[in-house]
Protein backbone atom coordinates (compact mmCIF):
# COMPACT_ATOMS: atom_id res chain seq x y z
CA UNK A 1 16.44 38.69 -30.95
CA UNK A 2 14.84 36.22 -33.19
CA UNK A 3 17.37 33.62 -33.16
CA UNK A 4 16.27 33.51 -29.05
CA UNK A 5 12.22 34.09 -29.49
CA UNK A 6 11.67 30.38 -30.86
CA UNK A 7 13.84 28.82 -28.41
CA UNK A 8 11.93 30.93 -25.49
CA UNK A 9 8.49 29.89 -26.48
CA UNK A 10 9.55 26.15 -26.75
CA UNK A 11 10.59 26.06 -23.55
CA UNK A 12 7.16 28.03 -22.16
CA UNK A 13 4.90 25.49 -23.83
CA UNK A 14 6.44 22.86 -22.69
CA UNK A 15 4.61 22.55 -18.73
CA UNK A 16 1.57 22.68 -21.30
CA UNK A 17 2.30 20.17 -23.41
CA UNK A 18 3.33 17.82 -20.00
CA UNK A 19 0.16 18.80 -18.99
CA UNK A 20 -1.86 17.85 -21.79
CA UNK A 21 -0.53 14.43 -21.62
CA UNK A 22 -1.85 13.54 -18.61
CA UNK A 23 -5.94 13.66 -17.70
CA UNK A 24 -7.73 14.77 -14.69
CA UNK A 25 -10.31 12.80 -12.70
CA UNK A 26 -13.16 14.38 -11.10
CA UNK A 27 -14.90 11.08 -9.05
CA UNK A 28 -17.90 11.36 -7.25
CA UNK A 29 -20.12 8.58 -5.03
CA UNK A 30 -23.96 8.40 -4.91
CA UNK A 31 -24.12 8.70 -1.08
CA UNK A 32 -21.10 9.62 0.95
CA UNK A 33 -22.92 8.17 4.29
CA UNK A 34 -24.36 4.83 4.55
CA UNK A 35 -26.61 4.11 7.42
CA UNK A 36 -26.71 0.58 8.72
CA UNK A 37 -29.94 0.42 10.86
CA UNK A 38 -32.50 -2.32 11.52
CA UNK A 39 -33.47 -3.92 8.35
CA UNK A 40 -30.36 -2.99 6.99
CA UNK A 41 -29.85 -5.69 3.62
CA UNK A 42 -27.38 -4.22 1.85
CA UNK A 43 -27.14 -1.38 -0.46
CA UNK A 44 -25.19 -0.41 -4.10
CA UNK A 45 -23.10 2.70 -4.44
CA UNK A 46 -22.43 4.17 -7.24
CA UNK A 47 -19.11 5.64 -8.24
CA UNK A 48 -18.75 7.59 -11.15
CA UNK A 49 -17.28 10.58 -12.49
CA UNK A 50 -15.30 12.56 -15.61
CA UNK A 51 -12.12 12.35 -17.32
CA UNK A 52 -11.16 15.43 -18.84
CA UNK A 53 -8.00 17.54 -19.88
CA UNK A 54 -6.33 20.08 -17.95
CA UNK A 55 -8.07 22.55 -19.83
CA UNK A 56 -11.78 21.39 -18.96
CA UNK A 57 -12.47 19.47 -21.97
CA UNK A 58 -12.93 16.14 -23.22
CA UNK A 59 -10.02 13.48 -22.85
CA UNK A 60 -8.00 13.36 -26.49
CA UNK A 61 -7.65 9.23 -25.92
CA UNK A 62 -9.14 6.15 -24.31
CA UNK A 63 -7.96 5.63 -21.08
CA UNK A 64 -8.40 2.64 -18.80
CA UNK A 65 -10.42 3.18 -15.49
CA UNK A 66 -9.92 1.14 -12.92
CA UNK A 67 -12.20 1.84 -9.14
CA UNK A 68 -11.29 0.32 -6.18
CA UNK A 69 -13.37 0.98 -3.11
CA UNK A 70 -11.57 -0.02 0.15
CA UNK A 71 -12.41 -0.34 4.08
CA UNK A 72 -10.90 0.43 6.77
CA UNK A 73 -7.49 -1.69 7.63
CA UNK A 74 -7.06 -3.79 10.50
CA UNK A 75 -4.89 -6.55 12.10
CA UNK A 76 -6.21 -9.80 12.14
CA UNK A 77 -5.67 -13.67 13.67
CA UNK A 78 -5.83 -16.19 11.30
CA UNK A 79 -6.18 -19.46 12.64
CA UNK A 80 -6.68 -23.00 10.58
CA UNK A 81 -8.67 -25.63 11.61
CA UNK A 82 -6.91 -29.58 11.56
CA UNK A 83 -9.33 -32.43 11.99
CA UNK A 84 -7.31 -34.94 14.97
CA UNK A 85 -9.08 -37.81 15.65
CA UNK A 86 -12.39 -36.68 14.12
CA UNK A 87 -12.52 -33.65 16.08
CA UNK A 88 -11.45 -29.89 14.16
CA UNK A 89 -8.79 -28.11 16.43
CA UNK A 90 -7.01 -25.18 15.82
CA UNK A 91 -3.40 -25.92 14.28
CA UNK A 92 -1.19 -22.93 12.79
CA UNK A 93 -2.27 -19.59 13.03
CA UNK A 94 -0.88 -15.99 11.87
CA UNK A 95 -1.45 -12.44 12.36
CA UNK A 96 -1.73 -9.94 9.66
CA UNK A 97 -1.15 -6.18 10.44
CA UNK A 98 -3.48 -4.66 7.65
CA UNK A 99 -6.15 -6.36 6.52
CA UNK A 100 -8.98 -4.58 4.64
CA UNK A 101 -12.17 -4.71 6.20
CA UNK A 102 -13.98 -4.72 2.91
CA UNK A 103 -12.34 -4.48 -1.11
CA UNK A 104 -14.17 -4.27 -4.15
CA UNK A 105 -12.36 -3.35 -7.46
CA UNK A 106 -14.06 -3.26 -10.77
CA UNK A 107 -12.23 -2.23 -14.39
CA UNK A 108 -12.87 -1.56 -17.88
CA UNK A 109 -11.22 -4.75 -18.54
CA UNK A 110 -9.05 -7.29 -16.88
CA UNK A 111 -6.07 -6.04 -15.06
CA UNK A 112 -4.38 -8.36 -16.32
CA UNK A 113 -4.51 -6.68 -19.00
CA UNK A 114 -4.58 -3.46 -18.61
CA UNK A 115 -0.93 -3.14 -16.42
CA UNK A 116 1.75 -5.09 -15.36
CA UNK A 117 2.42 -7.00 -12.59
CA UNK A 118 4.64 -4.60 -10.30
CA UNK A 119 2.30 -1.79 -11.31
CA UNK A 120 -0.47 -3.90 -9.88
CA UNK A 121 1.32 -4.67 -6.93
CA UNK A 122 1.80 -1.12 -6.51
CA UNK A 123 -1.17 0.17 -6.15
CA UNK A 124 -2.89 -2.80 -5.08
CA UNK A 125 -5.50 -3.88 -8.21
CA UNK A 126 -6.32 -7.01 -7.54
CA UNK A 127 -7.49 -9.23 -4.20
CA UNK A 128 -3.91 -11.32 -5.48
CA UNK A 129 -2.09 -8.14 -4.92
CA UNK A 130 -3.45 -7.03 -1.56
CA UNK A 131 -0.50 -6.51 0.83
CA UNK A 132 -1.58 -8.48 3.43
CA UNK A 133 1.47 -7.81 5.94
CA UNK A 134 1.95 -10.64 8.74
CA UNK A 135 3.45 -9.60 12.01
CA UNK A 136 6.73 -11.63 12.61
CA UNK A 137 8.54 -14.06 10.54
CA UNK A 138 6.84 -16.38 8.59
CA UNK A 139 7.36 -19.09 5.26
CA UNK A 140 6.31 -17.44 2.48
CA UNK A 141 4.75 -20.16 1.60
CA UNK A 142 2.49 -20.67 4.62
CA UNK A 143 1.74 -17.04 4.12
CA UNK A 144 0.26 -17.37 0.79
CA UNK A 145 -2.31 -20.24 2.11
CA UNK A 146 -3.34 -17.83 5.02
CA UNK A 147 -4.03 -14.98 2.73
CA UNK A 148 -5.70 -17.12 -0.01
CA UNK A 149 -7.94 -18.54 2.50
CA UNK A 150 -8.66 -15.06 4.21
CA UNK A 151 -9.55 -13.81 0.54
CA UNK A 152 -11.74 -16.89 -0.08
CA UNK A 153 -13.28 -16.67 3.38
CA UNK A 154 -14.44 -12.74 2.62
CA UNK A 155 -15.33 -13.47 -0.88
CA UNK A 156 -17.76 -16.00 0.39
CA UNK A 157 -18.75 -13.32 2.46
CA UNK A 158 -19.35 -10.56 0.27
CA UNK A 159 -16.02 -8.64 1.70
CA UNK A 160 -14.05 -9.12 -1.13
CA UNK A 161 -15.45 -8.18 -4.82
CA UNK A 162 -13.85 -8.25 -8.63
CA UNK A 163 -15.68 -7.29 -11.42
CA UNK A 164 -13.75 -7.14 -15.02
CA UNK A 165 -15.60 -4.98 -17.07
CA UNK A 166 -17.67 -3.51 -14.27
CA UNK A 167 -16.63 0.33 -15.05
CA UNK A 168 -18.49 1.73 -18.21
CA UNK A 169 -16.89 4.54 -20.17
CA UNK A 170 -18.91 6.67 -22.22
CA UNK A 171 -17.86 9.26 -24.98
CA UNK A 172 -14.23 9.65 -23.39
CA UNK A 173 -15.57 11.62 -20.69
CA UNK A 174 -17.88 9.80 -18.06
CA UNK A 175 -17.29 6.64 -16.36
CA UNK A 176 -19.71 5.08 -14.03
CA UNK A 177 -19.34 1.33 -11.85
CA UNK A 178 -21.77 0.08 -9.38
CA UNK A 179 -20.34 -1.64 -6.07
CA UNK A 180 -22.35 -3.68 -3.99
CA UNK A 181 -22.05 -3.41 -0.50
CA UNK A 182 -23.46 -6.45 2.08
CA UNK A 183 -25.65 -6.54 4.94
CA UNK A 184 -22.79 -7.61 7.37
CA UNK A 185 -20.63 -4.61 6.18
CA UNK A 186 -18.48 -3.47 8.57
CA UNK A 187 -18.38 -0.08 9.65
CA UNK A 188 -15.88 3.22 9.22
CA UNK A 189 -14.49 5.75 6.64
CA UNK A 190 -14.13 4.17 2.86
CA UNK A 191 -12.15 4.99 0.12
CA UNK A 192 -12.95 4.82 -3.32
CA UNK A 193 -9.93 5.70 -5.22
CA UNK A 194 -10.37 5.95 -9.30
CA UNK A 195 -7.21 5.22 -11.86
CA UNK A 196 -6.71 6.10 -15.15
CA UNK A 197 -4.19 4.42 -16.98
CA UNK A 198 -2.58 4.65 -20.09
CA UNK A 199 -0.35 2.03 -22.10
CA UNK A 200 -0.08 0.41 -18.59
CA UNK A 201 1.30 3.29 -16.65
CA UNK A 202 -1.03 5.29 -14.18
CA UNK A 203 -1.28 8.10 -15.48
CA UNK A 204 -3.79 10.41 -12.86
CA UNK A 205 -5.89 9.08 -9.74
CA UNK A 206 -8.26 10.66 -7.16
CA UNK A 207 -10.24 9.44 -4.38
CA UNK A 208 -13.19 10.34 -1.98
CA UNK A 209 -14.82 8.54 1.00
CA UNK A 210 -17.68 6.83 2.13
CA UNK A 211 -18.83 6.70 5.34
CA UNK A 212 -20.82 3.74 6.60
CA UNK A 213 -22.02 3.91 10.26
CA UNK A 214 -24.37 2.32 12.52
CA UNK A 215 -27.38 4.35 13.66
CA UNK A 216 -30.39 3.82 16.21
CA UNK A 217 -30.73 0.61 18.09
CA UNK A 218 -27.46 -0.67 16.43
CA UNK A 219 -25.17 1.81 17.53
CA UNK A 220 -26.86 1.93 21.07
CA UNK A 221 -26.26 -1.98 21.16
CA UNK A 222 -22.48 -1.33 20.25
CA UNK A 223 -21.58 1.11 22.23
CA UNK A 224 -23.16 -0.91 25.06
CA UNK A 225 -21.15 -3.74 23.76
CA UNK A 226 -17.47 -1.90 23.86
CA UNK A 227 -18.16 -0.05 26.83
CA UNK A 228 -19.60 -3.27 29.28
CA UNK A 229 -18.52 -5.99 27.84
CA UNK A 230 -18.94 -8.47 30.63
CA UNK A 231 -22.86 -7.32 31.26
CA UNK A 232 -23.38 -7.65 27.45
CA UNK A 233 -21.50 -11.35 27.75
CA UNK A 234 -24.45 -12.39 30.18
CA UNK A 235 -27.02 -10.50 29.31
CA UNK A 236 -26.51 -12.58 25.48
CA UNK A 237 -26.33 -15.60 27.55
CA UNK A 238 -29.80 -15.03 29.13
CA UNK A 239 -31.18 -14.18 26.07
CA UNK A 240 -30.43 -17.47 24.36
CA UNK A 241 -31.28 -19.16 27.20
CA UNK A 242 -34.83 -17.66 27.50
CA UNK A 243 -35.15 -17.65 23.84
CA UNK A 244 -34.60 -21.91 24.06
CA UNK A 245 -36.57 -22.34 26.95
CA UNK A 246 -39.81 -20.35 25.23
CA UNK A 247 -39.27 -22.50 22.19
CA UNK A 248 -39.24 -25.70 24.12
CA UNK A 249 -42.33 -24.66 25.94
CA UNK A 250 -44.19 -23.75 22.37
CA UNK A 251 -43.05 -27.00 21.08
CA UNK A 252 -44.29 -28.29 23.79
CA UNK A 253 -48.02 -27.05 23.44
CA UNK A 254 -48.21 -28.16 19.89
């Protein structure tokens, strides 16, 4: 009987031990809803959270954290300008199927360091590892200009964020990173997933959402927008013209 006890209560620990090895995240964002109304200039989320055990209690090791808050996906024309004969025309263009909206990521340190890259690929850490799919065939080549300029074009913007060192660890339990959002963010459900990682495997990850949506005169003027497009066409045309013609007659008084 005691020749098989040992061998019995090896094989019980050992989902414990498996378990041990591997943390649990508990994330959590500042504000879950973002209004955009008038005024709107941009706000700064905050996405922090805990590492622990599967027991409760505080992480045995230093793990890597890496946040990446992403919005919603969605096809896009890329088109690139050609000056011909002093005059910028549209040349070669491409579609891409899934394009976020909006990306931020921000680390404990550089992802570079921190995995390789097919596990960065993977799970998409990094604006060079978005997967950026095109619709049809197209030179791989030519692809990579699109999506560089695409990622330059929204960092300009804001839309695209990287911050090395941006996620703060503290004690081997809490981990906190603050993520800018613009003025001109776009709106829908967000997704802030968190990562920990280990010896540069991934070793646990969770996620919650965001929702940013447009509220008061905004929303009324987008619905009004989607729903009569042609009336909203003119009625912008009328505005610009009326708004020209008062400033010419102002200018003219002074």
């Amino acid at each position: 009987m005691r020749r098989w006890l040992a061998p019995l209560l090896a094989l019980c620990a050992l989902p414990l031990l498996s378990g041990a090895r591997d943390p649990i995240l508990v994330p959590e964002v500042s504000q879950h809803e973002v209004d955009l109304q008038q005024g709107f200039t941009g706000t700064e989320l905050l996405l922090f959270g805990a590492i622990l055990t599967p027991e409760g209690s505080r992480a045995a090791q230093d793990y890597d954290i890496v946040v990446v808050l992403k919005g919603p996906t969605q096809s896009i024309v890329l088109r690139e300008k050609q000056k011909v004969a002093g005059i910028w025309l549209n040349a070669a263009s491409t579609e891409l199927r899934s394009a976020p909206s909006y990306y931020a990521i921000a680390s404990t340190r550089p992802i570079a360091d921190i995995v390789d890259d097919k596990t960065a690929a993977i799970y998409e850490l990094g604006l060079k590892w978005l997967q950026l799919s095109p619709i049809g065939a197209i030179n791989p080549a030519e692809q990579a200009r699109f999506a560089a300029g695409l990622v330059d074009l929204n960092r300009h913007n804001g839309l695209y964020r990287e911050e090395e060192g941006g996620v703060k660890v503290s004690e081997q339990v809490l981990y906190q990173a603050r993520i800018g959002l613009p003025s001109r963010v776009p709106t829908g459900t967000y997704t802030a997933e968190t990562f920990a990682i280990s010896k540069g495997r991934v070793v646990a990850s969770a996620s919650s959402h965001v929702e940013v949506r447009k509220l008061g005169v905004e929303l009324a003027i987008a619905h009004f927008s989607q729903d009569y497009g042609f009336a909203y066409g003119l009625l912008a045309v009328f505005v610009s013209v009326g708004m020209g013609w008062l400033a010419g007659r102002l200018f003219a008084l002074v």
